[in-house]
C-alpha atoms as a PDB file:
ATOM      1  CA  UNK A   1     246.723 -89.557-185.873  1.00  0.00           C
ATOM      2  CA  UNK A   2     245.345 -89.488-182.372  1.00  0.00           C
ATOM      3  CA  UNK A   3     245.797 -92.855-180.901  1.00  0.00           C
ATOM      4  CA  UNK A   4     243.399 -94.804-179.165  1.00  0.00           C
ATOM      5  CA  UNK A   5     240.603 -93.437-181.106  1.00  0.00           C
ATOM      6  CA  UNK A   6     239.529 -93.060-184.430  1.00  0.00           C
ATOM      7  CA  UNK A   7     242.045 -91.788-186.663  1.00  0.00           C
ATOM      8  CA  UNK A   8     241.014 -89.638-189.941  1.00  0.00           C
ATOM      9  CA  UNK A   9     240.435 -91.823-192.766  1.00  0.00           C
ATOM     10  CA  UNK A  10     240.490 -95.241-191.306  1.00  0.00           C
ATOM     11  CA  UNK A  11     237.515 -97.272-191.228  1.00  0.00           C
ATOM     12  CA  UNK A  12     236.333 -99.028-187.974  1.00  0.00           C
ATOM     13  CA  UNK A  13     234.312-101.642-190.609  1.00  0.00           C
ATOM     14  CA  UNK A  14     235.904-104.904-190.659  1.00  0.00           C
ATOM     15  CA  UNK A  15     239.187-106.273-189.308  1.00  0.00           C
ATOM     16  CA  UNK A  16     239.383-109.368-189.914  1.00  0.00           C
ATOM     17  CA  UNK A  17     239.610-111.599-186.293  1.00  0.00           C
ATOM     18  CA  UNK A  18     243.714-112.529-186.291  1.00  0.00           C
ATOM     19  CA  UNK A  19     245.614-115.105-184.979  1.00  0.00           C
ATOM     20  CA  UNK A  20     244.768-117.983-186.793  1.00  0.00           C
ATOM     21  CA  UNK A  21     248.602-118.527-188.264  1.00  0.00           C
ATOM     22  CA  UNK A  22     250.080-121.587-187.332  1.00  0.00           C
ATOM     23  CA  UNK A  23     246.897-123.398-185.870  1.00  0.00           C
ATOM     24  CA  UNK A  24     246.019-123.996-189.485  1.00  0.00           C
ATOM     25  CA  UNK A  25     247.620-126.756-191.402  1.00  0.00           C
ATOM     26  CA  UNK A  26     250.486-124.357-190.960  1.00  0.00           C
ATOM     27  CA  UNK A  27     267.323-122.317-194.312  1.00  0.00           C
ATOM     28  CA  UNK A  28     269.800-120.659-194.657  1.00  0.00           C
ATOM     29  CA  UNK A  29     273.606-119.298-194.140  1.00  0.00           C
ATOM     30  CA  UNK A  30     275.676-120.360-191.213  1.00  0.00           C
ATOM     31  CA  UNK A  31     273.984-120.338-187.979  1.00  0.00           C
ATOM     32  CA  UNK A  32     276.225-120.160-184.024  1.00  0.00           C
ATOM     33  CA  UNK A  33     275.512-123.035-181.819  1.00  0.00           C
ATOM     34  CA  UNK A  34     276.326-123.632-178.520  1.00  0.00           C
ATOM     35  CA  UNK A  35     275.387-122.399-174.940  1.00  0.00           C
ATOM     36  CA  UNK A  36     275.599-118.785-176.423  1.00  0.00           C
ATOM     37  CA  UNK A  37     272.514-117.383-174.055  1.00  0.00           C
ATOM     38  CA  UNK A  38     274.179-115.435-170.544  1.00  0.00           C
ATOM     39  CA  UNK A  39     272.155-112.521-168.740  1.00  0.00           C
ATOM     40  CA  UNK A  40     274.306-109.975-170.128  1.00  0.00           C
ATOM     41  CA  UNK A  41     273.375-110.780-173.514  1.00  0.00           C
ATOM     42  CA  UNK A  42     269.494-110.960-172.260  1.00  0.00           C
ATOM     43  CA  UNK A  43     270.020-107.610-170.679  1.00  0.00           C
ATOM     44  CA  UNK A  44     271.671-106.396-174.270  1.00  0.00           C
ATOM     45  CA  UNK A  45     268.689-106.557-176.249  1.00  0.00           C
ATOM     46  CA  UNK A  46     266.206-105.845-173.274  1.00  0.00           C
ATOM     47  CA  UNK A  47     265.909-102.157-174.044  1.00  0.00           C
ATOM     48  CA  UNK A  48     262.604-100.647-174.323  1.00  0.00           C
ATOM     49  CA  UNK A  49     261.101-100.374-177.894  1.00  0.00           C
ATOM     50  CA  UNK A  50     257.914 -99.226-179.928  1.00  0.00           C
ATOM     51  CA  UNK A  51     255.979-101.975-181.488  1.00  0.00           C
ATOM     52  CA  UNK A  52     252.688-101.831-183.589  1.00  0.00           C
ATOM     53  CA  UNK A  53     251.009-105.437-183.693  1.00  0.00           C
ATOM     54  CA  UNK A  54     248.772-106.055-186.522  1.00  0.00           C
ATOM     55  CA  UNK A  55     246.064-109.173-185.256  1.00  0.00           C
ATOM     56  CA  UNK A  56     246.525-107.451-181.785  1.00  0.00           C
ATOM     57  CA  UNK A  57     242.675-109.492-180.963  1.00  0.00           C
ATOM     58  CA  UNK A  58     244.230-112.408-181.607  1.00  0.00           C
ATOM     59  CA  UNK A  59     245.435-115.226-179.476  1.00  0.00           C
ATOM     60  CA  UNK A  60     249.487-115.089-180.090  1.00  0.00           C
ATOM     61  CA  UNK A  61     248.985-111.230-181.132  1.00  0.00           C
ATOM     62  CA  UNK A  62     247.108-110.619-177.904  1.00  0.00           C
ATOM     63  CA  UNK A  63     249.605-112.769-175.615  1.00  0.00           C
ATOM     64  CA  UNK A  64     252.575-111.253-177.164  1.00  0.00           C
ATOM     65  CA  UNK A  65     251.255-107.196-176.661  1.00  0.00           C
ATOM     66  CA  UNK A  66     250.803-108.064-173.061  1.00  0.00           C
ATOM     67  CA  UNK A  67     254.086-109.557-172.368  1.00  0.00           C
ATOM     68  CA  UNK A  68     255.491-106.309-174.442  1.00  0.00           C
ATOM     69  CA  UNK A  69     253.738-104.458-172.270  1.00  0.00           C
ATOM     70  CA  UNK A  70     254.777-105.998-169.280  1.00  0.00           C
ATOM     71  CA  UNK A  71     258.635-105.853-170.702  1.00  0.00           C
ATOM     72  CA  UNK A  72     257.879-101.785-170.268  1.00  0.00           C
ATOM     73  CA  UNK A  73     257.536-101.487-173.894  1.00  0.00           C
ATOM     74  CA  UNK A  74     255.704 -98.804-176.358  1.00  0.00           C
ATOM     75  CA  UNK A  75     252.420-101.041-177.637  1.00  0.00           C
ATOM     76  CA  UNK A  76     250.136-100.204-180.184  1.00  0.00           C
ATOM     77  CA  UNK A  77     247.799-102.375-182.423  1.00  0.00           C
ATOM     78  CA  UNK A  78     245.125-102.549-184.658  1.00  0.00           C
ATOM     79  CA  UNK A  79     241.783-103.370-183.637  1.00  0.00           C
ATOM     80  CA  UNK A  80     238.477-103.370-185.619  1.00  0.00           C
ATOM     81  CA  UNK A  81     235.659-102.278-182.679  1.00  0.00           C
ATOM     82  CA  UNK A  82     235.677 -99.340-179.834  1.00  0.00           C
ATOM     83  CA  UNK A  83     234.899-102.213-177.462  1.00  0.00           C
ATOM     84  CA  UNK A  84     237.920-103.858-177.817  1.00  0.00           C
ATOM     85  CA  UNK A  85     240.572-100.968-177.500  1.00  0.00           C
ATOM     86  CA  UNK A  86     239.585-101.009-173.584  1.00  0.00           C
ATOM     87  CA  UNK A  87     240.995-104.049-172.488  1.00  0.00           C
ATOM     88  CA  UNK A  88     243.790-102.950-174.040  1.00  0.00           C
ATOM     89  CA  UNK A  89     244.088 -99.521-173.261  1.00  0.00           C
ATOM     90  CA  UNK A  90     244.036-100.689-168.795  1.00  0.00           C
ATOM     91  CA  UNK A  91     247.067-102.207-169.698  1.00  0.00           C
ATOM     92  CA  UNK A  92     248.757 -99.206-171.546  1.00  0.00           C
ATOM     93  CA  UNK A  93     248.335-100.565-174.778  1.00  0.00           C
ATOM     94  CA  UNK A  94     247.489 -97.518-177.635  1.00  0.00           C
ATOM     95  CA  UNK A  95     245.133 -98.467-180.443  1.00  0.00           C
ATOM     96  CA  UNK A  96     243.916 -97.727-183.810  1.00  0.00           C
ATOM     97  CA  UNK A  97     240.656 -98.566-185.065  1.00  0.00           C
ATOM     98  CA  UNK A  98     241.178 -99.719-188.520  1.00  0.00           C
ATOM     99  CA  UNK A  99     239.980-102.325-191.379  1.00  0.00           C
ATOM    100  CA  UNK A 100     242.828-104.327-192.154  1.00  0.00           C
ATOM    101  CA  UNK A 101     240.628-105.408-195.053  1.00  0.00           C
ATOM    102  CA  UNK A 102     240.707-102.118-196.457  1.00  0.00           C
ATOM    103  CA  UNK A 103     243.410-100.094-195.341  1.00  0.00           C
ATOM    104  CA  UNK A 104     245.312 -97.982-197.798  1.00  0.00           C
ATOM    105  CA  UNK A 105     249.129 -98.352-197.282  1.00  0.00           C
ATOM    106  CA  UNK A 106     249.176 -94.264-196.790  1.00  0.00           C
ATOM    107  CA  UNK A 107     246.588 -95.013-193.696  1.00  0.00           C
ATOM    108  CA  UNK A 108     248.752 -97.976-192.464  1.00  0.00           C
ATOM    109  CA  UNK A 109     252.029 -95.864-192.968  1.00  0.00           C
ATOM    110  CA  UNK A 110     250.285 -93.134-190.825  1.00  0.00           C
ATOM    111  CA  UNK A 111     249.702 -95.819-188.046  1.00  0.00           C
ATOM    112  CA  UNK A 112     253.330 -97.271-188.496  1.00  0.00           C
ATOM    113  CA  UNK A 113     255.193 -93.857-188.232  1.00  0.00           C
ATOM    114  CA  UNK A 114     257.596 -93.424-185.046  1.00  0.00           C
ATOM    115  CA  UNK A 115     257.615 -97.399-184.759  1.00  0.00           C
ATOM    116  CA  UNK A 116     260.696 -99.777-184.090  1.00  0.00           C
ATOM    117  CA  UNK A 117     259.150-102.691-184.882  1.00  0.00           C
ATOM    118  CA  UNK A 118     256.072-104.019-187.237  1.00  0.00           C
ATOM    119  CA  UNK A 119     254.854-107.272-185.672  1.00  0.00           C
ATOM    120  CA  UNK A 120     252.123-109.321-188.285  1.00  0.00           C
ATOM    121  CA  UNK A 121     250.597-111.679-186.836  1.00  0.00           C
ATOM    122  CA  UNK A 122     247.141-111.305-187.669  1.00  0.00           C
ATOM    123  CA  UNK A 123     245.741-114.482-190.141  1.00  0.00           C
ATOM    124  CA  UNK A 124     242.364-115.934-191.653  1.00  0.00           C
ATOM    125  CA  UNK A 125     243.216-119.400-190.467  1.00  0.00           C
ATOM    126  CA  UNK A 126     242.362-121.192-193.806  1.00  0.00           C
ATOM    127  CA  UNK A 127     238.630-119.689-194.146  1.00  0.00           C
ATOM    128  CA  UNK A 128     236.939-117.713-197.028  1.00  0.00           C
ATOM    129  CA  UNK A 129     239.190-117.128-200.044  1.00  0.00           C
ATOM    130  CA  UNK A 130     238.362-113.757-199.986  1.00  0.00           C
ATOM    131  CA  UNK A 131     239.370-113.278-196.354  1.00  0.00           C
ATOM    132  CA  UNK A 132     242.431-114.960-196.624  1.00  0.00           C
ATOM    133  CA  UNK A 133     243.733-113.145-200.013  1.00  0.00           C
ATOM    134  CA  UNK A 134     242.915-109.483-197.885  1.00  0.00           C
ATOM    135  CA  UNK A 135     244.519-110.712-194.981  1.00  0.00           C
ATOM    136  CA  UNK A 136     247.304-113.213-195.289  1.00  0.00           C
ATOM    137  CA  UNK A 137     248.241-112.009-198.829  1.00  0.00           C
ATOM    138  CA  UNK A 138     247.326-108.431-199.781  1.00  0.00           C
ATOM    139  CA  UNK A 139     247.270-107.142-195.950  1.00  0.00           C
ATOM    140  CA  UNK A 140     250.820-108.804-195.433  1.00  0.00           C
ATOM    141  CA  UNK A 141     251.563-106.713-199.014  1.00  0.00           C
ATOM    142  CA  UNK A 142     250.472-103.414-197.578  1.00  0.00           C
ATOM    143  CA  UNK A 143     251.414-103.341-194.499  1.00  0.00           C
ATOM    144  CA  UNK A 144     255.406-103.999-195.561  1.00  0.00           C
ATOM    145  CA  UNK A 145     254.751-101.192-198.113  1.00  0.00           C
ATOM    146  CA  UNK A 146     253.670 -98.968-195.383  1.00  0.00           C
ATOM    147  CA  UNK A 147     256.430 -99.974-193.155  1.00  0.00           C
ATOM    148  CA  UNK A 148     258.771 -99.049-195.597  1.00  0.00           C
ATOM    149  CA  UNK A 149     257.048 -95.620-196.579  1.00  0.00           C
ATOM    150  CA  UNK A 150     257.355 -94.648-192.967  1.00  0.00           C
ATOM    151  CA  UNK A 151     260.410 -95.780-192.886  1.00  0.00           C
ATOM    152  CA  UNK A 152     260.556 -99.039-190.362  1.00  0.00           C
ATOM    153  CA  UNK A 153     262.866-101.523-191.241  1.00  0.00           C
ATOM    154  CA  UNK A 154     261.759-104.121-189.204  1.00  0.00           C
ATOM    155  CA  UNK A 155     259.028-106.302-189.664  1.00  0.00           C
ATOM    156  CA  UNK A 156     258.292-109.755-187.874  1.00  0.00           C
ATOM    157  CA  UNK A 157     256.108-111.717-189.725  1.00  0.00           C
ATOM    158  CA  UNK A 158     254.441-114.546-188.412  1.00  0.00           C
ATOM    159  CA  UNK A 159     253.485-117.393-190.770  1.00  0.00           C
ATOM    160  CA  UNK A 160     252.889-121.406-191.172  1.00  0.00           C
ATOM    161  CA  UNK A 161     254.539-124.148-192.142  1.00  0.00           C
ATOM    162  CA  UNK A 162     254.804-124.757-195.670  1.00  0.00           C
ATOM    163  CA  UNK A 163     254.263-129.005-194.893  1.00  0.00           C
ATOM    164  CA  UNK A 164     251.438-127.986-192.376  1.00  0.00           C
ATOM    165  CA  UNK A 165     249.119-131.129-192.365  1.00  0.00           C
ATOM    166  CA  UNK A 166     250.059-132.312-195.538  1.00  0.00           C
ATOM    167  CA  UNK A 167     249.070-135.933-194.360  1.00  0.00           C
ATOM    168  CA  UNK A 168     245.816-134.723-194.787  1.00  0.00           C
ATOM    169  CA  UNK A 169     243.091-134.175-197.167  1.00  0.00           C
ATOM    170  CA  UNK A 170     243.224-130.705-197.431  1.00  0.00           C
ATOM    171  CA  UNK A 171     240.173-128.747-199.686  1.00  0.00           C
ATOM    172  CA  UNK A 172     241.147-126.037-201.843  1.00  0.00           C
ATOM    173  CA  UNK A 173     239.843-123.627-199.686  1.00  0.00           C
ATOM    174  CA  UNK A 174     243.025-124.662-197.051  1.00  0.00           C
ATOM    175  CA  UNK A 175     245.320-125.557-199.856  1.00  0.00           C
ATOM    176  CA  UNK A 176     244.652-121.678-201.445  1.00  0.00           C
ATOM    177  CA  UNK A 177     245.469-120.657-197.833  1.00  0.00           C
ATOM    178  CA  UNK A 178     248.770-122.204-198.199  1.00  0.00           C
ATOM    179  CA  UNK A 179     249.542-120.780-201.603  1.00  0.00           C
ATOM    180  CA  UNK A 180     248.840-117.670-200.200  1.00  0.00           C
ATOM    181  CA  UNK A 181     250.981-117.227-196.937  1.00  0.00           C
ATOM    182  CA  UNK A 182     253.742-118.989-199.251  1.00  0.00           C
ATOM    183  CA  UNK A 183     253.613-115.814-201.698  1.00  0.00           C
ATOM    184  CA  UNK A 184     253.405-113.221-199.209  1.00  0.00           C
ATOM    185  CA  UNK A 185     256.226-114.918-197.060  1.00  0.00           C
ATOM    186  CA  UNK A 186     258.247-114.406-200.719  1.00  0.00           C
ATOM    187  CA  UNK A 187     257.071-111.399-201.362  1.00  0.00           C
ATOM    188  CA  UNK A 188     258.432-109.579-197.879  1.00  0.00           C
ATOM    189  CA  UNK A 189     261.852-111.439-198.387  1.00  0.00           C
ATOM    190  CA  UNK A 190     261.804-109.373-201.557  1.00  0.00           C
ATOM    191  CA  UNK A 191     261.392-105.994-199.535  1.00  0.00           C
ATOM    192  CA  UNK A 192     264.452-104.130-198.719  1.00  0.00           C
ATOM    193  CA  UNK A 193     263.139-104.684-195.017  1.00  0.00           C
ATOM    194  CA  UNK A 194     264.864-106.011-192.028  1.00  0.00           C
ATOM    195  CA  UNK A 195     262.264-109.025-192.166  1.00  0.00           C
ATOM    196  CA  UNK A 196     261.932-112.029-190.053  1.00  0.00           C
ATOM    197  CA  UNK A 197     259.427-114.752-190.572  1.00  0.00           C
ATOM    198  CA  UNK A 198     258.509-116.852-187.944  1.00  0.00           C
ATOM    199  CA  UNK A 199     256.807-120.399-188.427  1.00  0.00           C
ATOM    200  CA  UNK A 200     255.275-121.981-185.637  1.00  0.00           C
ATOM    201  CA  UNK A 201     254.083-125.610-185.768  1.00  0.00           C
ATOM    202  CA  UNK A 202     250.280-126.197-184.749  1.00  0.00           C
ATOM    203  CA  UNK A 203     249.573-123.835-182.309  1.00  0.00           C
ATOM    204  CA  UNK A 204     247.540-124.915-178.825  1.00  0.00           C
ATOM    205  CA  UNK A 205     246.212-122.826-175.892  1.00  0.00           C
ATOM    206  CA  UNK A 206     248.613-124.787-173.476  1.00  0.00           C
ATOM    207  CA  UNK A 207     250.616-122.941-170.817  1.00  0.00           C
ATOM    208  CA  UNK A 208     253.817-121.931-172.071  1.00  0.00           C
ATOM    209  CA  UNK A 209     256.930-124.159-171.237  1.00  0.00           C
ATOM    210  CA  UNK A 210     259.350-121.617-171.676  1.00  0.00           C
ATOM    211  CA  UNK A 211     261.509-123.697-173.764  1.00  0.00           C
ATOM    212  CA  UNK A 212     261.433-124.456-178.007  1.00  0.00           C
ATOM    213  CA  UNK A 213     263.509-125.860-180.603  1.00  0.00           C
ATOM    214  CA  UNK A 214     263.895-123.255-183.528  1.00  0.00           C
ATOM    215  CA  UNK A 215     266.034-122.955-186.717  1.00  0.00           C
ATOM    216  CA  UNK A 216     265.636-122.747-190.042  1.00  0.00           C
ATOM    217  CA  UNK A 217     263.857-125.936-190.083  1.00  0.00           C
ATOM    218  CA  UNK A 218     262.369-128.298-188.168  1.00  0.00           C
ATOM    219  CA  UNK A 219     260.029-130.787-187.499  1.00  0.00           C
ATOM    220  CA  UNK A 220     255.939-130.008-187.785  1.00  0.00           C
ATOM    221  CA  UNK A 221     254.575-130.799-184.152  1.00  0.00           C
ATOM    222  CA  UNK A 222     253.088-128.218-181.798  1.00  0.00           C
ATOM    223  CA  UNK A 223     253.722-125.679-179.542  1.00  0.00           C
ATOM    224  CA  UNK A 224     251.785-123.687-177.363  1.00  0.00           C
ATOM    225  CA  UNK A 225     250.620-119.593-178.039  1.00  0.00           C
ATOM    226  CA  UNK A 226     252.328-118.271-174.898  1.00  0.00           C
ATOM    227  CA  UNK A 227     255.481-119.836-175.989  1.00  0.00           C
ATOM    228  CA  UNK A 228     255.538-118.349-179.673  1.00  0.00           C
ATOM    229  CA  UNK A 229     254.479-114.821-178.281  1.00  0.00           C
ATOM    230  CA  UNK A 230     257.502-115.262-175.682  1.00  0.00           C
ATOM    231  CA  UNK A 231     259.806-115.797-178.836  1.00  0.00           C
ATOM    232  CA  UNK A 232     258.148-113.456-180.896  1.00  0.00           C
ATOM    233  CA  UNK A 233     259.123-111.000-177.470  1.00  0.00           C
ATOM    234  CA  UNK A 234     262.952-112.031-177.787  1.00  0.00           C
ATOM    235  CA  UNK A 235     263.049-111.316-181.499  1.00  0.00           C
ATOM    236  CA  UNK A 236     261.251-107.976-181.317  1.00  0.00           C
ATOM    237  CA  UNK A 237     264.366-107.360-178.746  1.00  0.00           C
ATOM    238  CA  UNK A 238     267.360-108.906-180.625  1.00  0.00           C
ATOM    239  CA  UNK A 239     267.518-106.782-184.027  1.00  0.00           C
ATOM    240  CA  UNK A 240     270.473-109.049-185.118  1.00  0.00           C
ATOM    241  CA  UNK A 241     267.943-111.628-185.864  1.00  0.00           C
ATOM    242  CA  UNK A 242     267.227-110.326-189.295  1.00  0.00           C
ATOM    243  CA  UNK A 243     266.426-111.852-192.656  1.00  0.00           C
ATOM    244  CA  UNK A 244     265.584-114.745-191.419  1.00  0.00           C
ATOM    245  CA  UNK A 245     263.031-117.196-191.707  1.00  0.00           C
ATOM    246  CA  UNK A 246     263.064-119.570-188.884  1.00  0.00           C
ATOM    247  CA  UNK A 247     260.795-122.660-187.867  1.00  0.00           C
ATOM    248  CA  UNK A 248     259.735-123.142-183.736  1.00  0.00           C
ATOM    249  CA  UNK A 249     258.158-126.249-182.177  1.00  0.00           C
ATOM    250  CA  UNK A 250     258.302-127.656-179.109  1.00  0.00           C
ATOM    251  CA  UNK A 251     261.567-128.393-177.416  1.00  0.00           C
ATOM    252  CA  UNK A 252     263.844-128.413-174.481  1.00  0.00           C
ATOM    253  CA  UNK A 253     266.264-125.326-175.349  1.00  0.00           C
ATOM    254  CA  UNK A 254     265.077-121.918-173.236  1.00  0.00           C
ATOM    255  CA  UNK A 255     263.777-119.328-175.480  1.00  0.00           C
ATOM    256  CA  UNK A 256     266.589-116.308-175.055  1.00  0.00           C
ATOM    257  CA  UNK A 257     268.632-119.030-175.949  1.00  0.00           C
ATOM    258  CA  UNK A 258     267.128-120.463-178.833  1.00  0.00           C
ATOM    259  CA  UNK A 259     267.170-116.608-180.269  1.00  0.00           C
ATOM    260  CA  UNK A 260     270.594-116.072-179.528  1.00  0.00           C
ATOM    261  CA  UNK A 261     271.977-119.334-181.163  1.00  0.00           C
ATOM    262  CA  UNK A 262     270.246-117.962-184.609  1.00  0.00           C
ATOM    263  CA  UNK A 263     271.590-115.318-184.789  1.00  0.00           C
ATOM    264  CA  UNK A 264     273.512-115.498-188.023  1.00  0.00           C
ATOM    265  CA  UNK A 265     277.753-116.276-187.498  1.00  0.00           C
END
């Protein structure tokens, strides 16, 4: 596969625009606490790795290939036009034109192969039910599949919360949304993956505060893109975070510390 163009049997039809997780009406073990964050440990996990996002055009996709990038890391993602590798590609991001939609997991596994890290954050955002079972369900499907075929273990997933907005009246077009990020969130905790899945509360354009609160649950509020992306940058770097399925809102602890203090005891 040559990156940054069209590779052999992948379709440059339809990707589906990402980054909608989390904005829409988006537990376990023993956990350390404490002040457990120090610059050696943030040096630790700071080596340089090679990460495929999948919803790369999207807001937290988009933030968190850039501060990858910046990081000195190996980026590639998934994009759906020619037009948008460019942006991309002047900051030394690769890409591969592709139809999430449609991808077979051979054509995925061909993008995945000599990756570290498989980072999903591409989403429908509650819209069509079509759109949403190709891309939060059977997308989310595949592209573990593919990970495991070419032989990735890890794979960050990023997803809602399951009580996202449930004070409102939700139609079944948002409520089949739900459903459906639920099942593939149980479905890749059935893979024999090093999966994490990240839920971020509603998600806002804010500048980044640098700080969140994250566990294995907590309370639906919201938190800003740059500041998932940062986290999402910290997990992609700490592969003892694994297996996990951890909650992030707003909150006063700094991110490399909030990592560190999940990281199971």
């Amino acid at each position: 596969m040559n990156l940054g163009a069209r590779a052999p049997g992948i379709s440059s039809a339809v990707v589906i625009e990402p980054a909608g997780t989390g904005n829409a009406p988006g537990a376990r073990d023993v956990f350390r606490t404490g002040p457990l964050w120090s610059a050696e440990a943030s040096r630790e996990s700071s080596e340089a790795m090679r990460v495929f996002v999948v919803g790369i055009t999207g807001a937290v996709g988009g933030l968190l290939a850039r501060k990858l990038a910046a990081h000195g890391d190996d980026v590639t993602g998934l994009v759906r036009r020619p037009e948008q590798q460019h942006p991309l590609q002047d900051l030394g991001i690769r890409t591969v034109i592709g139809d999430l939609a449609t991808l077979t997991v051979d054509e995925l596994a061909e993008a995945f192969t000599g990756q570290d890290v498989i980072v999903y954050s591409a989403g429908s955002n509650g819209g069509s039910r079509d759109v949403t079972a190709a891309v939060d369900g059977e997308g989310v499907e595949r592209a573990a599949e593919a990970a495991l075929l070419a032989d990735v273990r890890r794979f960050v997933l990023v997803s809602v919360y399951p009580e996202s907005w449930r004070e409102r009246d939700l139609d079944d077009d948002v409520e089949y949304y739900f459903a459906v990020k639920k099942r593939a969130d149980v479905s890749l905790t059935r893979t024999g993956l090093d999966w994490v899945i990240l839920r971020p509360s509603l998600l806002t354009d804010e500048p980044g505060h640098g700080s969140v609160s994250m566990g294995p649950a907590e309370l639906h509020d919201q938190i800003s893109r740059d500041d998932v992306a940062a986290t999402l940058t910290e997990i992609v770097h700490e592969p003892r975070i694994r297996r996990q399925i951890l909650e992030i809102n707003t909150g006063a602890t700094a991110i490399p510390e909030a990592v560190l203090n999940n990281i199971r005891s």
